[in-house]
N, C-alpha and C. Protein backbone atom coordinates (compact mmCIF):
# COMPACT_ATOMS: atom_id res chain seq x y z
N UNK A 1 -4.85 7.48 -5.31
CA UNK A 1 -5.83 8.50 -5.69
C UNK A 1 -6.60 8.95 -4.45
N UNK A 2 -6.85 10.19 -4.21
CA UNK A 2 -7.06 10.48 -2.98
C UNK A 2 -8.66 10.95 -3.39
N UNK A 3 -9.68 10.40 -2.44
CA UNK A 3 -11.06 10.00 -2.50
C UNK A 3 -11.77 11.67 -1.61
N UNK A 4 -12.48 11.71 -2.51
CA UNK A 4 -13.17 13.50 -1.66
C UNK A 4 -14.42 12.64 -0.77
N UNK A 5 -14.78 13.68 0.33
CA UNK A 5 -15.03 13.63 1.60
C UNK A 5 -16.52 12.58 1.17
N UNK A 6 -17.47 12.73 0.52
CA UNK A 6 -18.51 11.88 0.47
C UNK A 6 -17.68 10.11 -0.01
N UNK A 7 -17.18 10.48 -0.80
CA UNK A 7 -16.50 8.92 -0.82
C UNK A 7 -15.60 8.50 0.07
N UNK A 8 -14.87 9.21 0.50
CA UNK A 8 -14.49 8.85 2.21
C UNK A 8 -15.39 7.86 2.92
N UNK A 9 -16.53 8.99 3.25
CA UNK A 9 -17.40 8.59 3.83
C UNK A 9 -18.46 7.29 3.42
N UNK A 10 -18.60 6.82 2.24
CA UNK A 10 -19.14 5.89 1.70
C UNK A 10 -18.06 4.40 1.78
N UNK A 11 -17.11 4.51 1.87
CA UNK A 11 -16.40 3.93 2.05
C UNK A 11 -16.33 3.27 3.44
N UNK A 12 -16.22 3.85 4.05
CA UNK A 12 -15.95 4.08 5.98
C UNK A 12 -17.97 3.39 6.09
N UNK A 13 -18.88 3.75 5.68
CA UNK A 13 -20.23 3.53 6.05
C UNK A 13 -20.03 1.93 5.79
N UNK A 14 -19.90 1.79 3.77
CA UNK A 14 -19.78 0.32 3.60
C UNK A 14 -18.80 -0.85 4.18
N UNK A 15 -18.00 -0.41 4.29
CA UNK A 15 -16.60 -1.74 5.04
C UNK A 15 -17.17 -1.75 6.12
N UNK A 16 -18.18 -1.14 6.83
CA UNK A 16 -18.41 -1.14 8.18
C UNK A 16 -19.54 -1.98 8.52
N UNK A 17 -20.14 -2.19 7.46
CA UNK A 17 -22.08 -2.99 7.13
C UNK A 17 -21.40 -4.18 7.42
N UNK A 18 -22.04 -5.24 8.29
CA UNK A 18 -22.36 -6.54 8.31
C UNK A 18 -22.99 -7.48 8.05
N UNK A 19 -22.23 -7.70 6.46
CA UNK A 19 -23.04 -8.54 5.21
C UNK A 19 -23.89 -7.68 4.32
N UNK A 20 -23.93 -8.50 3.34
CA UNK A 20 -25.11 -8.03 1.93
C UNK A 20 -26.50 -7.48 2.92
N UNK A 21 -26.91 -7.89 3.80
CA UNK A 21 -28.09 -7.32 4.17
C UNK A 21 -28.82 -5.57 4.18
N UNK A 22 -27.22 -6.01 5.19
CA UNK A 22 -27.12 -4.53 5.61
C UNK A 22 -26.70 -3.45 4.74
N UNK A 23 -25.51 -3.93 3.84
CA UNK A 23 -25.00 -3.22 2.39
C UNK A 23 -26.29 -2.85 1.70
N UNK A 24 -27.35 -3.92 1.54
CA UNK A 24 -28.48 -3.59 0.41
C UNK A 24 -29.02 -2.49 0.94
N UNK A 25 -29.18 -2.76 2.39
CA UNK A 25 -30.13 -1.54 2.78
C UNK A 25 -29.54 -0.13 2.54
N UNK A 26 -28.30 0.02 3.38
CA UNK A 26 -27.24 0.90 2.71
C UNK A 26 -27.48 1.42 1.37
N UNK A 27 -27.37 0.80 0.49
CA UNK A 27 -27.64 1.09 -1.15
C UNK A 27 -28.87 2.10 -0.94
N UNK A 28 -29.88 1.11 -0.56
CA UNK A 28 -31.35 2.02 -0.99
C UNK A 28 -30.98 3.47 -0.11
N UNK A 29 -30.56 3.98 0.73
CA UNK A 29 -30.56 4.92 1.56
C UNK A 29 -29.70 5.45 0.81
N UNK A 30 -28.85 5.44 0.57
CA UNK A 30 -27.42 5.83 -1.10
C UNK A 30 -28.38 6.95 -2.11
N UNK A 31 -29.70 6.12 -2.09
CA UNK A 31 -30.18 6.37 -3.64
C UNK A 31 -31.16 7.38 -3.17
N UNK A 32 -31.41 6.90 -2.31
CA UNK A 32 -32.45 8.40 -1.61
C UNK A 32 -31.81 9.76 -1.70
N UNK A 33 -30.22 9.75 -1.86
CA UNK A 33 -29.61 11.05 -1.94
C UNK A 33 -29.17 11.70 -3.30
N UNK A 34 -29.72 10.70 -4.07
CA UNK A 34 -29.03 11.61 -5.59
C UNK A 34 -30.44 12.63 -5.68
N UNK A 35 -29.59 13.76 -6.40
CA UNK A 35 -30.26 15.07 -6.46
C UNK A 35 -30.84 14.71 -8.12
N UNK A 36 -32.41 15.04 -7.50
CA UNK A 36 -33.27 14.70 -8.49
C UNK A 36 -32.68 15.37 -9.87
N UNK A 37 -33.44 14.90 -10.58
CA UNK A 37 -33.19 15.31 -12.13
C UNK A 37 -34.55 15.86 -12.60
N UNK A 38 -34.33 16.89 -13.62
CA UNK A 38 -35.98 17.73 -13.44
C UNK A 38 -36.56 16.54 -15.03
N UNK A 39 -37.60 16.91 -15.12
CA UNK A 39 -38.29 16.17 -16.18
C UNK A 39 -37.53 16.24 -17.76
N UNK A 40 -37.47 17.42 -18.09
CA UNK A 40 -37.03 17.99 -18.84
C UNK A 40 -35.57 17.62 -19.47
N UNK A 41 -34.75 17.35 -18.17
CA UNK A 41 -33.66 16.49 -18.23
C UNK A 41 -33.39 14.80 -18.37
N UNK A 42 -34.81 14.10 -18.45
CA UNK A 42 -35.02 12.68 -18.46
C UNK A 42 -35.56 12.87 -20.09
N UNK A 43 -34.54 12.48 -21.22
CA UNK A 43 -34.69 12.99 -22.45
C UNK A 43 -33.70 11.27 -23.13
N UNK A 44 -34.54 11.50 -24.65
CA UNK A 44 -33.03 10.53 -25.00
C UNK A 44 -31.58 10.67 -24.61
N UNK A 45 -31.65 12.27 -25.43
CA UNK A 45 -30.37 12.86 -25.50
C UNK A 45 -29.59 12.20 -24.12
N UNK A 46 -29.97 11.99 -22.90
CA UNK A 46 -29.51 11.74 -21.50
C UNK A 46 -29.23 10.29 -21.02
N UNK A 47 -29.61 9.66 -22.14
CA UNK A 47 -30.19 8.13 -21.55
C UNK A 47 -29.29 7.63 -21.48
N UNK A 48 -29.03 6.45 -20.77
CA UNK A 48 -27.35 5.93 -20.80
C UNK A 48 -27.64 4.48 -21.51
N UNK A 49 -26.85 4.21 -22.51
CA UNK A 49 -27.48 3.03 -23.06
C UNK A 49 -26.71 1.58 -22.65
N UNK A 50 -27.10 0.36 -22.66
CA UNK A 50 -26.11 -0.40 -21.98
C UNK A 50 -26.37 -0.75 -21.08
N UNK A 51 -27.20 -0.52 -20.18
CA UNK A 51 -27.79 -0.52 -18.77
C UNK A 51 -28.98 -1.44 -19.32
N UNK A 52 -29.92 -2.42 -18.23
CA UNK A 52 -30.71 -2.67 -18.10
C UNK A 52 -31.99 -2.22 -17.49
N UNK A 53 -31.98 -1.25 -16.58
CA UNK A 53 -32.62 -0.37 -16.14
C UNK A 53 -32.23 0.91 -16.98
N UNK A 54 -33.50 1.89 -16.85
CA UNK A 54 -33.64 2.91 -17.63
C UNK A 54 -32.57 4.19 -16.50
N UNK A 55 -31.19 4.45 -17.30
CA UNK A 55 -30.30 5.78 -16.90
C UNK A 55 -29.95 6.57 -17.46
N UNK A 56 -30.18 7.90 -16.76
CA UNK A 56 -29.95 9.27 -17.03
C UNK A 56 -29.10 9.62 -16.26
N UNK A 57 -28.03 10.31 -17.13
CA UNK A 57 -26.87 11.05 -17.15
C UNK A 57 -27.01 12.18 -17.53
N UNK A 58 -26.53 13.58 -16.48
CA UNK A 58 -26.87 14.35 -17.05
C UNK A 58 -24.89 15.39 -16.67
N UNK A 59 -24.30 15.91 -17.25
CA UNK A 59 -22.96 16.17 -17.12
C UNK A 59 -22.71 17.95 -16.78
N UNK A 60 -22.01 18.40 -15.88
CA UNK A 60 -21.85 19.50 -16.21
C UNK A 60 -20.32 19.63 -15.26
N UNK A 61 -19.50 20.81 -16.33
CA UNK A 61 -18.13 21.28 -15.77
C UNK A 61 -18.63 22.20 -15.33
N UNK A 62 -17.39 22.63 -14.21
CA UNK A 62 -16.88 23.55 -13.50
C UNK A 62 -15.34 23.77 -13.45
N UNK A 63 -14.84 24.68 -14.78
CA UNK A 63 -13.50 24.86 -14.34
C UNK A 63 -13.51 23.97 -14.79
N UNK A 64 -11.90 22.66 -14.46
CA UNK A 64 -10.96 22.11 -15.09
C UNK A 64 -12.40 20.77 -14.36
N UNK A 65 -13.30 20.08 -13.75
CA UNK A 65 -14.22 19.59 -12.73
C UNK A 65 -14.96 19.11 -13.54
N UNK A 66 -15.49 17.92 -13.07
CA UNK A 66 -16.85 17.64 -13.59
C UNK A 66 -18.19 17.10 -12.45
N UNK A 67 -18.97 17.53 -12.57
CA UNK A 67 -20.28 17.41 -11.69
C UNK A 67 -21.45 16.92 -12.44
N UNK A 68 -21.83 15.07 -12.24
CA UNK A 68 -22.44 14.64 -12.70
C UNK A 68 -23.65 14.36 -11.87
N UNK A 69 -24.67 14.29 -12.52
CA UNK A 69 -25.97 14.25 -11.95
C UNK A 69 -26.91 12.93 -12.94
N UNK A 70 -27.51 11.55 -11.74
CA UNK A 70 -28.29 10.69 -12.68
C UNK A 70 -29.41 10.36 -12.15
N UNK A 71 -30.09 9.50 -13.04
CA UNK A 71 -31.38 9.01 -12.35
C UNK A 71 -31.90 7.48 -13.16
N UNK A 72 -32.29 6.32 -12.07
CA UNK A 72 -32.59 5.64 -12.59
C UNK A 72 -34.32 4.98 -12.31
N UNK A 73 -34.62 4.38 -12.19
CA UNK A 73 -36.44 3.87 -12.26
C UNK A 73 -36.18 2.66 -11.46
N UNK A 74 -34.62 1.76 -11.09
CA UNK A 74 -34.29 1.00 -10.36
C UNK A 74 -33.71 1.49 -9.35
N UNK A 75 -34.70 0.67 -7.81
CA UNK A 75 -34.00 1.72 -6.66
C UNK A 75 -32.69 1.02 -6.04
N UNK A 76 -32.15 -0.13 -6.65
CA UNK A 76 -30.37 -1.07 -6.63
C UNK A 76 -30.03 0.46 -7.49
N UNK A 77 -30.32 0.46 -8.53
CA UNK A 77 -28.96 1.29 -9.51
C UNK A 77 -29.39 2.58 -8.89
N UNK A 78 -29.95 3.12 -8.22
CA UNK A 78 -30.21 4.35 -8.14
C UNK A 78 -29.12 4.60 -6.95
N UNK A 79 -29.06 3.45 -5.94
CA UNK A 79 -27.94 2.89 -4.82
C UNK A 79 -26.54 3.42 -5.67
N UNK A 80 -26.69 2.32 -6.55
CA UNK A 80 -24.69 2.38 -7.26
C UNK A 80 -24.46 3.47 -7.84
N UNK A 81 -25.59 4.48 -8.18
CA UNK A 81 -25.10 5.33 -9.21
C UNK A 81 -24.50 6.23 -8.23
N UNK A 82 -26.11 6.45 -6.83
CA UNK A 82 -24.81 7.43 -6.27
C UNK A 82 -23.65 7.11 -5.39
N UNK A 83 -23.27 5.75 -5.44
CA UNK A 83 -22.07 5.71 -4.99
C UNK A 83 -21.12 5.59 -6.05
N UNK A 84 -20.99 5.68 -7.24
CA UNK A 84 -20.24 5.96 -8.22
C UNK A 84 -20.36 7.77 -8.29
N UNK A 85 -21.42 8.27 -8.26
CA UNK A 85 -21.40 9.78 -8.20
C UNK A 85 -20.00 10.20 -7.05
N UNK A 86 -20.44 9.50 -6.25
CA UNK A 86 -19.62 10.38 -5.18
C UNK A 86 -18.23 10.09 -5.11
N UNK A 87 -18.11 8.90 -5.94
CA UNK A 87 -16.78 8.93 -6.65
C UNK A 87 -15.64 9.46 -7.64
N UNK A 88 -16.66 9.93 -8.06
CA UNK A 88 -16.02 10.62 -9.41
C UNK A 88 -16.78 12.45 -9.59
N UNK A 89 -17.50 12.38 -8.52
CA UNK A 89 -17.53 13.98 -8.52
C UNK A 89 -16.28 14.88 -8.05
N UNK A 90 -16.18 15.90 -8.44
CA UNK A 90 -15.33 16.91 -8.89
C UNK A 90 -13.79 16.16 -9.69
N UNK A 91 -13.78 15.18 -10.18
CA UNK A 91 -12.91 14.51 -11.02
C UNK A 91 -12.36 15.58 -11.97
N UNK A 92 -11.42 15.61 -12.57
CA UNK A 92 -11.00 16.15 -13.85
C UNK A 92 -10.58 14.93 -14.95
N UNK A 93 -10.93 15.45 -15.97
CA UNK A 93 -11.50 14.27 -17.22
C UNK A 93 -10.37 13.06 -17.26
N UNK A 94 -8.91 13.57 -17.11
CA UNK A 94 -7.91 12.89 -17.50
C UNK A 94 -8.17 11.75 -16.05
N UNK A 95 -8.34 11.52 -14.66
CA UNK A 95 -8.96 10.87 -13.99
C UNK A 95 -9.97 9.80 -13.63
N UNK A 96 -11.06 10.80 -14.44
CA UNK A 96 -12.50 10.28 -14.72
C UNK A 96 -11.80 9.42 -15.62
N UNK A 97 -10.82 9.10 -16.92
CA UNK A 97 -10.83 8.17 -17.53
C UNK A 97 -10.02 7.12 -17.14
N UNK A 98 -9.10 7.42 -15.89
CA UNK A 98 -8.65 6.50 -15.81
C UNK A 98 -9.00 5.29 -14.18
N UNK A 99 -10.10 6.17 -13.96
CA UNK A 99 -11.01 5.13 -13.16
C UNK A 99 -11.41 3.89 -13.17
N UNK A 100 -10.93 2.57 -11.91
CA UNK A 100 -11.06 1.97 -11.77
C UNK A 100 -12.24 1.28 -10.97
N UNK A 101 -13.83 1.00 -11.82
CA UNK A 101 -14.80 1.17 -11.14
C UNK A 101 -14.87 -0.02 -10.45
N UNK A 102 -14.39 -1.31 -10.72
CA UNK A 102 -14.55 -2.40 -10.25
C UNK A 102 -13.79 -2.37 -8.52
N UNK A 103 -12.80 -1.73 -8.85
CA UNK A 103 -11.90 -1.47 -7.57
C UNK A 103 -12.67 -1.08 -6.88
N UNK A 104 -13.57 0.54 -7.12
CA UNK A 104 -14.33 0.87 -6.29
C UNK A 104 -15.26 0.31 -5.70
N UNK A 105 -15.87 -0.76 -6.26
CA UNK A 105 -16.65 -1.44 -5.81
C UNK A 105 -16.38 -2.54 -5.17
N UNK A 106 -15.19 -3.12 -5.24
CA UNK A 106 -14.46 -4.35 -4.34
C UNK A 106 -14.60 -3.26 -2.92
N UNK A 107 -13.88 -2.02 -3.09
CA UNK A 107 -13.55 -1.63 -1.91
C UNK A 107 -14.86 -1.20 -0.46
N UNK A 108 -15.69 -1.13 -1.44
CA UNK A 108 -16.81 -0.79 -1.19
C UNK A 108 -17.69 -2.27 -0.06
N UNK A 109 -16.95 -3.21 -0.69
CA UNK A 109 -17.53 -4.62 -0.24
C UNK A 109 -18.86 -5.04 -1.36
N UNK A 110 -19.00 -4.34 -2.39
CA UNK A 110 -19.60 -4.76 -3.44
C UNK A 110 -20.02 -5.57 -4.56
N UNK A 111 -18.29 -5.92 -4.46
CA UNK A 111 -17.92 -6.32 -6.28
C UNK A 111 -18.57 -7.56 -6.29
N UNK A 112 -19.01 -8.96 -5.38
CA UNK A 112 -19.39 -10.27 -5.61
C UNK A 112 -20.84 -9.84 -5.77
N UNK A 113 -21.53 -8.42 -4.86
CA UNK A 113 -22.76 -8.37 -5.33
C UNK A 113 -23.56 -7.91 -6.63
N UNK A 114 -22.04 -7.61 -7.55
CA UNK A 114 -22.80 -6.88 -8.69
C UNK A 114 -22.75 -8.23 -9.80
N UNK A 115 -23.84 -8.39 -10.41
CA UNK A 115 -24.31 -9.02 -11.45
C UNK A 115 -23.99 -8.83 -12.80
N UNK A 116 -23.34 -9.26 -13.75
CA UNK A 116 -22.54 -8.91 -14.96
C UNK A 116 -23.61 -8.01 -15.45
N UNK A 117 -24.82 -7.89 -15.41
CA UNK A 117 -25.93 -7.15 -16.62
C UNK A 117 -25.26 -5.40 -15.32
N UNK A 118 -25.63 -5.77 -13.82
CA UNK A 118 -25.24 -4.33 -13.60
C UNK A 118 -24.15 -3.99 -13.72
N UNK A 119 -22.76 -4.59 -13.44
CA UNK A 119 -21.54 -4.27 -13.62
C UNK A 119 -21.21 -3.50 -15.39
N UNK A 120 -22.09 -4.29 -16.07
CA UNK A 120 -21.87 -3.82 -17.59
C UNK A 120 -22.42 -2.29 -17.31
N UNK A 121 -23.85 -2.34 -16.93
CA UNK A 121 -24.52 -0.73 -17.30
C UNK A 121 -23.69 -0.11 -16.18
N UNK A 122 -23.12 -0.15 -15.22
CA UNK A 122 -22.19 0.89 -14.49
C UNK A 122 -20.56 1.51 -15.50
N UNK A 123 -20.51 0.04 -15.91
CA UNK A 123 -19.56 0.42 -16.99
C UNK A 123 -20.08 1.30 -18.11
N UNK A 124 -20.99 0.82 -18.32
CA UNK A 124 -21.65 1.82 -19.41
C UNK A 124 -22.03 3.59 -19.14
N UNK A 125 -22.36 3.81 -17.61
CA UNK A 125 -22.55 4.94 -17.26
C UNK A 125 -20.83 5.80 -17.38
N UNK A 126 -19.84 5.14 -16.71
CA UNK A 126 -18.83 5.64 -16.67
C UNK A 126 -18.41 5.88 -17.65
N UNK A 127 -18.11 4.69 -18.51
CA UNK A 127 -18.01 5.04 -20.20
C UNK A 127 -18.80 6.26 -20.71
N UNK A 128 -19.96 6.44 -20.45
CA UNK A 128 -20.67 7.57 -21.14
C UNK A 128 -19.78 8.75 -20.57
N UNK A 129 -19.76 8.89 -19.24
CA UNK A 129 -19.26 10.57 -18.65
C UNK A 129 -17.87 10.62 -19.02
N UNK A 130 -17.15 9.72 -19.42
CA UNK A 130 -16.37 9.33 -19.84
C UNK A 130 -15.97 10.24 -21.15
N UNK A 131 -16.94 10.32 -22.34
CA UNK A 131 -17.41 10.29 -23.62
C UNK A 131 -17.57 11.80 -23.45
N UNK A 132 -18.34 12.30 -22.08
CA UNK A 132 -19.11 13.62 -21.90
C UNK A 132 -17.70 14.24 -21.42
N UNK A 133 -16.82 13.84 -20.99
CA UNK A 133 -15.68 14.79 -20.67
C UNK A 133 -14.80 15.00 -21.71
């Protein structure tokens, strides 16, 4: 599966960090880049359920594409979400479902750092856009 240029690049940033330290910090700087979500859009209707921290999902196509936009109140998940964003942006649905998030996150140098409660609500986010495609 061939990875578009921000996940390239997230990829190439993380395999490159030396140790969880540096990965964590990584994360928080991750999360500094998801494109806010307006108020209006932080609604039930949006909420991602399943998660332990409070997430918003918010979905929109383009064409055969999907362009997802989230937000969380935890600045770890706010890290994973947008490196799951930048994974699965401009996806087409049949893709998006057959995404392997754990992979992504092994590849990432991640997977021993995620904690079954976050690994579930990441599953749970994907599952949702999942649902939304």
């Amino acid at each position: 599966m061939t990875l578009s240029p921000q996940a390239q690049e997230a990829l190439e940033v993380f395999t490159q960090a030396a140790g969880w330290e540096q990965r964590a910090r990584l994360l928080m700087q991750w999360g500094e880049r998801l494109e806010p979500l307006a108020d209006e859009q932080k609604v039930e209707a949006n909420r991602v359920h399943g998660c332990e921290s409070v997430v918003w999902l918010v979905a929109e196509r383009q064409g055969e594409r999907w362009h997802f936009k989230a937000a969380s109140d935890a600045r770890m998940i706010r890290g994973l979400l947008a490196l799951l964003l930048v994974r699965v942006e401009g996806l087409e649905s049949q893709a998006l479902r057959e995404l392997d998030l754990n992979a992504w996150f092994e590849q990432l140098g991640l997977g021993r750092q995620l904690s079954p409660s976050r690994s579930n609500g990441l599953n749970a986010v994907l599952k949702r856009m999942g649902e939304l495609a």
